[in-house]
N, C-alpha and C. Protein backbone atom coordinates (compact mmCIF):
# COMPACT_ATOMS: atom_id res chain seq x y z
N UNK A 1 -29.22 2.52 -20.06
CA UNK A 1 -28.97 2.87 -18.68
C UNK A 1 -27.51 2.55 -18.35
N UNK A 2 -26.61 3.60 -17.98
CA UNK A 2 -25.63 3.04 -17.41
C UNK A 2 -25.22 3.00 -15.74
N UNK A 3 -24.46 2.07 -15.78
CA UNK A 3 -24.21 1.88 -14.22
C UNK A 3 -22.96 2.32 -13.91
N UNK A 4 -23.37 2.93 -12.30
CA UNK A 4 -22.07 3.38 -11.82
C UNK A 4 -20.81 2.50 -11.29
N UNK A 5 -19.55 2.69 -11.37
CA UNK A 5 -18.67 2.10 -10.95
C UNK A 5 -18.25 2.63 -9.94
N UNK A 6 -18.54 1.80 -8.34
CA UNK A 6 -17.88 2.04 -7.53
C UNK A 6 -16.26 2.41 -7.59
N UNK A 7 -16.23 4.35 -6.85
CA UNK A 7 -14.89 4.42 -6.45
C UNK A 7 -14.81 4.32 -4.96
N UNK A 8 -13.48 3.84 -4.89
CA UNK A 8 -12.99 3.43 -3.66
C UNK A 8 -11.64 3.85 -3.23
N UNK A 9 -11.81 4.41 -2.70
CA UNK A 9 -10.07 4.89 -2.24
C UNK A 9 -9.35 4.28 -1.08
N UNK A 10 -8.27 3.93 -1.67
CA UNK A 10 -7.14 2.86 -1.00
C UNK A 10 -5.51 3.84 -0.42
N UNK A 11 -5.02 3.57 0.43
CA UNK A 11 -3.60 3.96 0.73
C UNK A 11 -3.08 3.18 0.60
N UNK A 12 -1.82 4.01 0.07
CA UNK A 12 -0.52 2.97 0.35
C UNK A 12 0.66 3.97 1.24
N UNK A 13 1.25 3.36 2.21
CA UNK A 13 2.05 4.29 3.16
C UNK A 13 3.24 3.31 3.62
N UNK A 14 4.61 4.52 3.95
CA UNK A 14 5.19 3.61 4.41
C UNK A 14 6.64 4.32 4.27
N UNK A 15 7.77 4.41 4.99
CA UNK A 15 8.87 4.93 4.68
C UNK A 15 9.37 5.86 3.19
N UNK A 16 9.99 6.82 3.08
CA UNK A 16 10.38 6.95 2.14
C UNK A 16 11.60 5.95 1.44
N UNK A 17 11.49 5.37 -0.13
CA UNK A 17 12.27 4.67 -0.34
C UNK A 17 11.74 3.15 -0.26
N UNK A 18 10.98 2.48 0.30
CA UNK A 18 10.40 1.07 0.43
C UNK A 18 9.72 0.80 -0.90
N UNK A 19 9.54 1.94 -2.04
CA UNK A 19 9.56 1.08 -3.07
C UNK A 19 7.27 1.28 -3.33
N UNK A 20 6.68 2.54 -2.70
CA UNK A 20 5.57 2.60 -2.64
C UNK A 20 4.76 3.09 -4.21
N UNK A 21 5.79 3.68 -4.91
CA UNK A 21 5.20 4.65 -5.92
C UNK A 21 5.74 3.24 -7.39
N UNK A 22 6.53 2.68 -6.55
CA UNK A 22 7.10 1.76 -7.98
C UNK A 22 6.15 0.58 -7.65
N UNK A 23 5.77 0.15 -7.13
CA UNK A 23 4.29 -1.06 -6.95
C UNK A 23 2.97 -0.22 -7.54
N UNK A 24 2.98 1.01 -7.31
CA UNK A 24 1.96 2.10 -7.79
C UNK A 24 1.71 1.60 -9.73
N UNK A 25 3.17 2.13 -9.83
CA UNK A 25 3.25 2.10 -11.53
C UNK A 25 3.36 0.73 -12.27
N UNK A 26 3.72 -0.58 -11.45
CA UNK A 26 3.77 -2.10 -12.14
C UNK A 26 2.77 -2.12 -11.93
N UNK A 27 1.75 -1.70 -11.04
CA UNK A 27 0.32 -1.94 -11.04
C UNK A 27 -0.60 -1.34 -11.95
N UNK A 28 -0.25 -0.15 -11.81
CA UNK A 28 -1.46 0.82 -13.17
C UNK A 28 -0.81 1.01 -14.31
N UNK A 29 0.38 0.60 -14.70
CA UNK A 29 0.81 0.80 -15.97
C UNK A 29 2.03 -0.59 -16.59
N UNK A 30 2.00 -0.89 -15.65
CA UNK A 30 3.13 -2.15 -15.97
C UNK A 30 4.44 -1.80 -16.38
N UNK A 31 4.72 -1.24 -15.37
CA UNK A 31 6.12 -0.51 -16.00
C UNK A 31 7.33 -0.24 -14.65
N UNK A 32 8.49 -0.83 -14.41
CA UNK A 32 9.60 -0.33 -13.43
C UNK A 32 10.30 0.97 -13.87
N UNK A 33 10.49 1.94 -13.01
CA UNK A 33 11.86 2.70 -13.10
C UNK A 33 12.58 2.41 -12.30
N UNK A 34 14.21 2.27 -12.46
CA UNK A 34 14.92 2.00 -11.30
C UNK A 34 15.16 3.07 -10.58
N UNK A 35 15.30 4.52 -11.09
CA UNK A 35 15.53 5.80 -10.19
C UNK A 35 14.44 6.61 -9.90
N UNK A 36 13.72 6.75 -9.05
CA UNK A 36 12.59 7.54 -8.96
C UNK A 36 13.32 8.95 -8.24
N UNK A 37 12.36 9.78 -8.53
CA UNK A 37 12.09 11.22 -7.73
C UNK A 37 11.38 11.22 -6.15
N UNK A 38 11.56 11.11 -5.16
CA UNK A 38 10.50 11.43 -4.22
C UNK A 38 9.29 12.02 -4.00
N UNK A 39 8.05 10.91 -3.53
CA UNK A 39 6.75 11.62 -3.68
C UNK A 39 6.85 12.98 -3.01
N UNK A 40 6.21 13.92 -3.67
CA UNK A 40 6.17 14.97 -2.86
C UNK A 40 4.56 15.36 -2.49
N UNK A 41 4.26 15.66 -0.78
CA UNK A 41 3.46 14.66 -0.62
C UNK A 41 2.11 13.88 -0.73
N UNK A 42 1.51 13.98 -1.94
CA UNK A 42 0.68 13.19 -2.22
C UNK A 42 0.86 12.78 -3.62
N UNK A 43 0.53 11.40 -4.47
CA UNK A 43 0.32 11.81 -5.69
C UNK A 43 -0.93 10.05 -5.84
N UNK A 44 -1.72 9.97 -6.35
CA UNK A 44 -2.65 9.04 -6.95
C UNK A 44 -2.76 9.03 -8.52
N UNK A 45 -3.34 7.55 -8.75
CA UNK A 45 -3.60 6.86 -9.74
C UNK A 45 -5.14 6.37 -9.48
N UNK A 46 -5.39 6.05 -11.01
CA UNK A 46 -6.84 5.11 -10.74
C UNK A 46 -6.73 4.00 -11.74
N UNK A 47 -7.40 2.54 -11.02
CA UNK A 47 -7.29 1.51 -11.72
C UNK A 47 -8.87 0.58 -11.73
N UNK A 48 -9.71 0.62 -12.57
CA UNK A 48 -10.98 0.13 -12.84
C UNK A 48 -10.66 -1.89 -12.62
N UNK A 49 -11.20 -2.59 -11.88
CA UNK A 49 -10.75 -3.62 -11.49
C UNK A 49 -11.96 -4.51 -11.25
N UNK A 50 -11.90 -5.93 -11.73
CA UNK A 50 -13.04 -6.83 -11.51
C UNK A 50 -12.62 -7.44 -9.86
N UNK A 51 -13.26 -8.13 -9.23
CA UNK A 51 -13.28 -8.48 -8.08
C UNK A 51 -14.55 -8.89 -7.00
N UNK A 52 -14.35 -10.20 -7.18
CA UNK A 52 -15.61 -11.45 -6.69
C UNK A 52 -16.57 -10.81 -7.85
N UNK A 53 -16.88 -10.53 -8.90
CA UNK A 53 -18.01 -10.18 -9.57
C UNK A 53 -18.28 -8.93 -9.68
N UNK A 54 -17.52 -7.86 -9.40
CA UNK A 54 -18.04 -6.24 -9.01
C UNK A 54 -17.14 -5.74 -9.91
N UNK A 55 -17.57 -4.89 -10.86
CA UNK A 55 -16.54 -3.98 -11.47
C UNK A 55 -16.46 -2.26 -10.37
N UNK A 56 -14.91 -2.40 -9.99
CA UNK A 56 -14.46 -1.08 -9.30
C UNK A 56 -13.05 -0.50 -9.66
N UNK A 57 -13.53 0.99 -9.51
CA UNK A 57 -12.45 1.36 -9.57
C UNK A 57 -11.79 2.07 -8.06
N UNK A 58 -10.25 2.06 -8.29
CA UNK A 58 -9.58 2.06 -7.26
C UNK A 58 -8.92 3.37 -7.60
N UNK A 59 -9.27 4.21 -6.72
CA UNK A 59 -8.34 5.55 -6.09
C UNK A 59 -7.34 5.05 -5.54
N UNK A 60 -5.92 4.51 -5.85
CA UNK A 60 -4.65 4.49 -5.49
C UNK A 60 -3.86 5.85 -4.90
N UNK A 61 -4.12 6.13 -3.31
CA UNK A 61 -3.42 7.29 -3.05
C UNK A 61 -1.58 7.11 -2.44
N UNK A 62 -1.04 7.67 -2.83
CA UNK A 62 0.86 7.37 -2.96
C UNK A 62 0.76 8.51 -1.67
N UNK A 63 1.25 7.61 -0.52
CA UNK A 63 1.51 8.71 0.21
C UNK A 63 3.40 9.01 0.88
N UNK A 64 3.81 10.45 0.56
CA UNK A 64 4.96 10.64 0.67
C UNK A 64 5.27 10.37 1.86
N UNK A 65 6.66 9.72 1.93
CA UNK A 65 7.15 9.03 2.78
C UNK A 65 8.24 9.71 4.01
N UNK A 66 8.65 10.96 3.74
CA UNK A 66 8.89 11.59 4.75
C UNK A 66 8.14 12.23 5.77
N UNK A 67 8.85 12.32 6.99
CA UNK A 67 8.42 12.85 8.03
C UNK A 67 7.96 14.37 7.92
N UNK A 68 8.58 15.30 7.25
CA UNK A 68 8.00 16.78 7.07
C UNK A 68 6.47 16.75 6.42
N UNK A 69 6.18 15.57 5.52
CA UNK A 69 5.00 15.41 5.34
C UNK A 69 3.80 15.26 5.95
N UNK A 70 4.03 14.75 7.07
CA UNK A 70 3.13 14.26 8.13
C UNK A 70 1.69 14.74 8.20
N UNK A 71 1.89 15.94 8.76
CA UNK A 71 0.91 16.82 8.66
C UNK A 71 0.03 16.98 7.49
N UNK A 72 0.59 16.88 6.43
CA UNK A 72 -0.14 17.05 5.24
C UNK A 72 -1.08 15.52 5.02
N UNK A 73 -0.59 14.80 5.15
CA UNK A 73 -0.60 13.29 4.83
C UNK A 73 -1.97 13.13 5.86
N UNK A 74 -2.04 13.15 7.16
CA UNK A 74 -3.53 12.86 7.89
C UNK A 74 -4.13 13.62 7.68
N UNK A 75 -4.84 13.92 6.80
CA UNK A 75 -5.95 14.48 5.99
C UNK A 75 -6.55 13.94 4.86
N UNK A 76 -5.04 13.34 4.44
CA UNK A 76 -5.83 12.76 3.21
C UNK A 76 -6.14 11.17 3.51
N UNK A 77 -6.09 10.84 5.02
CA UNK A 77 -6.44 9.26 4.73
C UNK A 77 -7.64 9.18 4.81
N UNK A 78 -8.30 10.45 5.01
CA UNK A 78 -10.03 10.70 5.45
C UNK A 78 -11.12 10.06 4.17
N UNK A 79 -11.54 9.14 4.25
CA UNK A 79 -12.20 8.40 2.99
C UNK A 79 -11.69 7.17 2.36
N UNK A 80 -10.45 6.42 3.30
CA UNK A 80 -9.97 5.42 2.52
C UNK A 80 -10.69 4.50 2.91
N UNK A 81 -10.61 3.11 2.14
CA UNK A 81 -11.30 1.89 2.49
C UNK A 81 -10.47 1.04 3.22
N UNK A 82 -9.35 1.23 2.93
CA UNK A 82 -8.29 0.51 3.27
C UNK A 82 -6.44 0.83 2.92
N UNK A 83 -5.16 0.14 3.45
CA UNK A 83 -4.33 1.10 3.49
C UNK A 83 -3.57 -0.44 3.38
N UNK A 84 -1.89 -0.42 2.29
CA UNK A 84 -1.35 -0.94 2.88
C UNK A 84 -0.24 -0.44 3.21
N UNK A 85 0.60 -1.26 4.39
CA UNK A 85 1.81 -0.54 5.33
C UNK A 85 2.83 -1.21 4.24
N UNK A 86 3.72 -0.58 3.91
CA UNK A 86 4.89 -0.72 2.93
C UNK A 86 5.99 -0.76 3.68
N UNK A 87 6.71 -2.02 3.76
CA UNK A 87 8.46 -1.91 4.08
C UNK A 87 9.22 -2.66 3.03
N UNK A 88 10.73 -2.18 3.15
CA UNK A 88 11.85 -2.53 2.52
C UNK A 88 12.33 -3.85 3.41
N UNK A 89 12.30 -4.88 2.57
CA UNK A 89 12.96 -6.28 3.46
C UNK A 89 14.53 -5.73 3.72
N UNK A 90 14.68 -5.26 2.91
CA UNK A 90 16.41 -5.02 3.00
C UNK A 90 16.62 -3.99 3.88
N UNK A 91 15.56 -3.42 4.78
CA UNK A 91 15.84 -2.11 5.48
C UNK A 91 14.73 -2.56 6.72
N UNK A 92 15.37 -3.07 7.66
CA UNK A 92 14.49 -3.47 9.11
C UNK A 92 14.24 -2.20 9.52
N UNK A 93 14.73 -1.70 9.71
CA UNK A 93 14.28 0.40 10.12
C UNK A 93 12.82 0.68 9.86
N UNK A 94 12.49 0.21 8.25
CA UNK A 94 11.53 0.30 7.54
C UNK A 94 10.32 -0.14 8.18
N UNK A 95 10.44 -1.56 8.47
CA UNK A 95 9.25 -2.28 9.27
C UNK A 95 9.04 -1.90 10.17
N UNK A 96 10.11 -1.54 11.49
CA UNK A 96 9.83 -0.86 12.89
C UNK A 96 9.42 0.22 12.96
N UNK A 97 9.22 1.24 11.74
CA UNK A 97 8.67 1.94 11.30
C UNK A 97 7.37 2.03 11.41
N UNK A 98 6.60 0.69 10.29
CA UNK A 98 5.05 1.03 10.20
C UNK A 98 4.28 0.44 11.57
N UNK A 99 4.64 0.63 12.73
CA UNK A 99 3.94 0.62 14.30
C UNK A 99 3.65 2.13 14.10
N UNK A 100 4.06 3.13 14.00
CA UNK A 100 3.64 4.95 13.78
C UNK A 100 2.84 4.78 12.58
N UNK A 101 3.32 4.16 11.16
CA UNK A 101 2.18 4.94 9.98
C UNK A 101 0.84 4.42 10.65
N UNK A 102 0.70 2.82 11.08
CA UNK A 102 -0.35 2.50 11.20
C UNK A 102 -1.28 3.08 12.41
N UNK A 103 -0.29 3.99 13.39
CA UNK A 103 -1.10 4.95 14.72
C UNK A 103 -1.77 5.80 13.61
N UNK A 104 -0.65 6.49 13.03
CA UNK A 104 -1.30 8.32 12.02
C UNK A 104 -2.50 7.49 11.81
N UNK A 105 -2.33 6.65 10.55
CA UNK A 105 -3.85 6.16 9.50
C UNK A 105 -4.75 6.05 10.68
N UNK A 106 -4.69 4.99 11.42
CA UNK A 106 -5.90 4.62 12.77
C UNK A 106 -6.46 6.10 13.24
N UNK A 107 -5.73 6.36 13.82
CA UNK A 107 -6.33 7.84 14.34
C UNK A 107 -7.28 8.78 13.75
N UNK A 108 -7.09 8.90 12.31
CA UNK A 108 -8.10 9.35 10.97
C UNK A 108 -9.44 8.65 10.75
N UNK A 109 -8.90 7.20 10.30
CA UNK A 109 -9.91 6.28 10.28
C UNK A 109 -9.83 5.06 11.06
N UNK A 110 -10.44 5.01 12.32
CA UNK A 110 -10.43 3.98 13.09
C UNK A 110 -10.88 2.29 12.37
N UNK A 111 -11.87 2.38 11.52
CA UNK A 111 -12.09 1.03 11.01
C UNK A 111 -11.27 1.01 10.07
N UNK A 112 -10.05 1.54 9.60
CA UNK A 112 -9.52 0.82 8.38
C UNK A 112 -9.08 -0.37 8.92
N UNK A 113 -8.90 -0.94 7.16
CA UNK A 113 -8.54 -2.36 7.38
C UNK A 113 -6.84 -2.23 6.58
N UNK A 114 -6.27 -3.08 7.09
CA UNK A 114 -4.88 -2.64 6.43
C UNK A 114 -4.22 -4.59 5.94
N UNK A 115 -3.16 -3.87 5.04
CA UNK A 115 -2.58 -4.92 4.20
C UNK A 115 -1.09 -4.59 4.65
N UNK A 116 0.26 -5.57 4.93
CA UNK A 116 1.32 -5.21 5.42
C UNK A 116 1.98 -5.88 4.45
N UNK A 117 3.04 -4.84 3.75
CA UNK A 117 3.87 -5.57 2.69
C UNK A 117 5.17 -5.45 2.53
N UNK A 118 5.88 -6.56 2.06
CA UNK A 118 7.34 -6.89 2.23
C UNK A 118 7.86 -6.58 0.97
N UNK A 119 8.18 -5.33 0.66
CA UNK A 119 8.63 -4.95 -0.77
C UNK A 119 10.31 -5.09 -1.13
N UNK A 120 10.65 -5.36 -2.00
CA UNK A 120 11.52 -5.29 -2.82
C UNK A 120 12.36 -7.33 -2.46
N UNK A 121 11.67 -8.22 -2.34
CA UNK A 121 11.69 -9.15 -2.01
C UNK A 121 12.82 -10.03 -3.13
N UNK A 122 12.91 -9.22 -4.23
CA UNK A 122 13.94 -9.38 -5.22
C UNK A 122 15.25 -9.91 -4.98
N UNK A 123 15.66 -8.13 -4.11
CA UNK A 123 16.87 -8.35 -3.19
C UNK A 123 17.64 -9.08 -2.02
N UNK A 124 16.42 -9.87 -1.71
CA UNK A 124 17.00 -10.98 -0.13
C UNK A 124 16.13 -11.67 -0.23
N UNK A 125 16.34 -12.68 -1.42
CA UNK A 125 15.33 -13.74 -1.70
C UNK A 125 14.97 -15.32 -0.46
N UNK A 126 16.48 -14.99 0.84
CA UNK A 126 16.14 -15.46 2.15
C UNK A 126 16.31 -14.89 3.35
N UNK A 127 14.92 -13.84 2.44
CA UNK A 127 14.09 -13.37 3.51
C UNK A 127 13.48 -13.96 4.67
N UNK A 128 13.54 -13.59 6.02
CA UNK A 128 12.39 -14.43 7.07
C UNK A 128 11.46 -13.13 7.24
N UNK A 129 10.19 -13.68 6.87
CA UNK A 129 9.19 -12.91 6.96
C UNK A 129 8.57 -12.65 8.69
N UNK A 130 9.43 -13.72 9.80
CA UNK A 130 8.73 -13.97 10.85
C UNK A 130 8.20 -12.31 11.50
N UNK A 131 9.29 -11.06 11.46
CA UNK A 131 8.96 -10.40 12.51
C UNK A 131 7.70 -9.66 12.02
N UNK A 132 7.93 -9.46 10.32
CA UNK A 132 6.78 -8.48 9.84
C UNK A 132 5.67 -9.61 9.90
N UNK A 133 5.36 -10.66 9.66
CA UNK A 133 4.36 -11.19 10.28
C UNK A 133 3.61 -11.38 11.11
N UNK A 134 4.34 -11.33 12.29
CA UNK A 134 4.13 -10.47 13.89
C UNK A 134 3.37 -9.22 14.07
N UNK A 135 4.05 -8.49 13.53
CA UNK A 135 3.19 -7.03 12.93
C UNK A 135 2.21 -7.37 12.68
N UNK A 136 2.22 -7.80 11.62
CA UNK A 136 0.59 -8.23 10.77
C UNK A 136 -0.27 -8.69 11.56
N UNK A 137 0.28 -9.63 12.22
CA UNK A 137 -0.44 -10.35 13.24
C UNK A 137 -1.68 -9.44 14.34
N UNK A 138 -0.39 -8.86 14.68
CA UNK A 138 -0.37 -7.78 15.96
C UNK A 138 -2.19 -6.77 15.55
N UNK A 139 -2.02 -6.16 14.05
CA UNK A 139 -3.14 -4.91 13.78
C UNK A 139 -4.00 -6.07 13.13
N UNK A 140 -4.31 -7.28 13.41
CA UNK A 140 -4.90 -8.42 12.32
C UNK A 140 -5.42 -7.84 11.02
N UNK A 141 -3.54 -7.88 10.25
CA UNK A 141 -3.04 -7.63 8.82
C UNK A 141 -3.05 -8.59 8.46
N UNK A 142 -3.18 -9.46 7.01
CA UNK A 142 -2.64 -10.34 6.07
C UNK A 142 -1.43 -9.27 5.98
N UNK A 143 -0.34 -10.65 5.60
CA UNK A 143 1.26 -10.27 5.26
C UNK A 143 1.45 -11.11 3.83
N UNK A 144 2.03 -10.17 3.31
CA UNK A 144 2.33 -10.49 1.42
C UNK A 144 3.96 -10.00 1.04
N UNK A 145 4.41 -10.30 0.52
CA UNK A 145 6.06 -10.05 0.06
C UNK A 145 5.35 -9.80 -1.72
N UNK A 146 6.17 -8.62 -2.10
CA UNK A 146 6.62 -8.40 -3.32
C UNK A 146 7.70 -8.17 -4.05
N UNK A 147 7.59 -7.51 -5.02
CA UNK A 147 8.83 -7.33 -5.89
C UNK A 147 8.69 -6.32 -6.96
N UNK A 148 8.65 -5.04 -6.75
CA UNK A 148 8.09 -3.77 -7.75
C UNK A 148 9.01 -4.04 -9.44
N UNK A 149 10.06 -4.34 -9.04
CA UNK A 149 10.87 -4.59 -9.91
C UNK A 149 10.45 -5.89 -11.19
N UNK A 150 10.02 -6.76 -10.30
CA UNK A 150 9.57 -8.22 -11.62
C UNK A 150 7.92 -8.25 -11.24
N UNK A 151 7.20 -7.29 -10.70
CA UNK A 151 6.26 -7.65 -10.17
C UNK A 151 5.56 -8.98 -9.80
N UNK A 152 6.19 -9.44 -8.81
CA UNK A 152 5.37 -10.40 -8.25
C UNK A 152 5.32 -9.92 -7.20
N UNK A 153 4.14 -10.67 -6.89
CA UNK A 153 3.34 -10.66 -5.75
C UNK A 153 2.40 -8.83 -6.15
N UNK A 154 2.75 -8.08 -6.55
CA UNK A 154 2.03 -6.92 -7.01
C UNK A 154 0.46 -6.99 -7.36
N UNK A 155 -0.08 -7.83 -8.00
CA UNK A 155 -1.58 -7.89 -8.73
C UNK A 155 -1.81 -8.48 -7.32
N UNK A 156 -1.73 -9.57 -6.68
CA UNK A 156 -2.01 -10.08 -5.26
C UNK A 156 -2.16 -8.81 -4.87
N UNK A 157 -1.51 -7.64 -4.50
CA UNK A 157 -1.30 -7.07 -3.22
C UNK A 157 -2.63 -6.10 -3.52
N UNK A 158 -2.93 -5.87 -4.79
CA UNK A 158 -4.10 -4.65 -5.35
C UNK A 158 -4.97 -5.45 -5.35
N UNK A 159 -5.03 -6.54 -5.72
CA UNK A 159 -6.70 -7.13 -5.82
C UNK A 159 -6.91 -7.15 -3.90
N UNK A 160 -6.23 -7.96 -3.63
CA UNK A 160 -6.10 -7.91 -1.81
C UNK A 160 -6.85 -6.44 -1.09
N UNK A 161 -6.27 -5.77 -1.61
CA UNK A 161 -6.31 -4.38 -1.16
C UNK A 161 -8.23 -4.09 -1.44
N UNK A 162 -8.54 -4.34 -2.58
CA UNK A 162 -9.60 -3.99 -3.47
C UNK A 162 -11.14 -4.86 -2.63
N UNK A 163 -10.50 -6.10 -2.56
CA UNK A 163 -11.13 -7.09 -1.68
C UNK A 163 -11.66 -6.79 -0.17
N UNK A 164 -10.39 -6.13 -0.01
CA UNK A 164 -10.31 -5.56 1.66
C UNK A 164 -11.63 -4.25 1.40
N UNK A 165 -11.43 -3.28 0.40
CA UNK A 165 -12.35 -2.47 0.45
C UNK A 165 -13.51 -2.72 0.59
N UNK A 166 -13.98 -3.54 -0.52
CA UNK A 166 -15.31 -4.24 -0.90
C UNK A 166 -16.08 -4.22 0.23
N UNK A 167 -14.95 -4.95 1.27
CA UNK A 167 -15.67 -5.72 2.37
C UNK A 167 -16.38 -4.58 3.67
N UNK A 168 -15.48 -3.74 3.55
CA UNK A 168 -15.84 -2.54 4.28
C UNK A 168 -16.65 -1.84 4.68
């Protein structure tokens, strides 16, 4: 008899450039590029994952980060479990930003649960996390800092994410 493995589909959203598709690939493949291409707008991965005792797999959906996308993009958050909001520490623009991704996603799916993350944490290692914490605060987000580049904080941010689904 075999058993099924829960799929679960997760977002990740957030400016173009904050570094969404390169946490994508240290996560499902363990691997940095420093020059990427721009999502164009959708692209997913899947990652089979243990968590509290449950084997699942995770629909990782990459959602493109420009504005001409928009339209395309609230459609596909229809079925997620959960979403996280992606900013560039080195780009405050970025963060004042995800107050809109997190309206679009809400509006689709009112119970998501969301994860708020401080990417590329590499580059301004004194960082103050206070305002995006605030944020977090604000949609009651957990707040996490990463680093796509040396991946840390990365396996945190997917199991987190995975956890968040579970619970859903």
């Amino acid at each position: 008899m075999t058993t099924t493995v829960p799929l679960l589909k997760i977002v990740v959203a957030g400016d173009g450039n904050v570094g969404k598709t390169s946490l994508i690939r240290q996560y499902c493949e363990g691997r940095f590029e420093q020059s990427r291409v721009a999502t164009i707008g959708v692209d997913f991965q899947t990652k089979t994952v243990q968590i509290k005792g449950h084997t699942i797999k995770l629909s990782i959906w990459d959602m493109a980060g420009q504005i001409h996308f928009q339209s395309v993009r609230t459609g596909l958050y229809r079925g997620s479990r959960t979403a996280a909001l992606v900013h560039d520490v080195t780009n405050p623009e970025s963060l004042a930003h995800l107050q809109g991704w997190y309206e679009e996603i809400i509006a689709v799916v009112p119970q998501q649960r969301f994860l708020v993350v401080g990417n590329k944490i590499d580059l301004l290692p004194d960082y103050d996390p206070s305002e995006a914490k605030k944020f977090a605060a604000s949609i009651q987000a957990p707040y996490l800092t990463t680093s796509a580049s040396s991946s840390a904080g990365v396996q945190k941010m997917f199991l987190g994410m995975a956890y968040l689904a579970l619970k859903r």
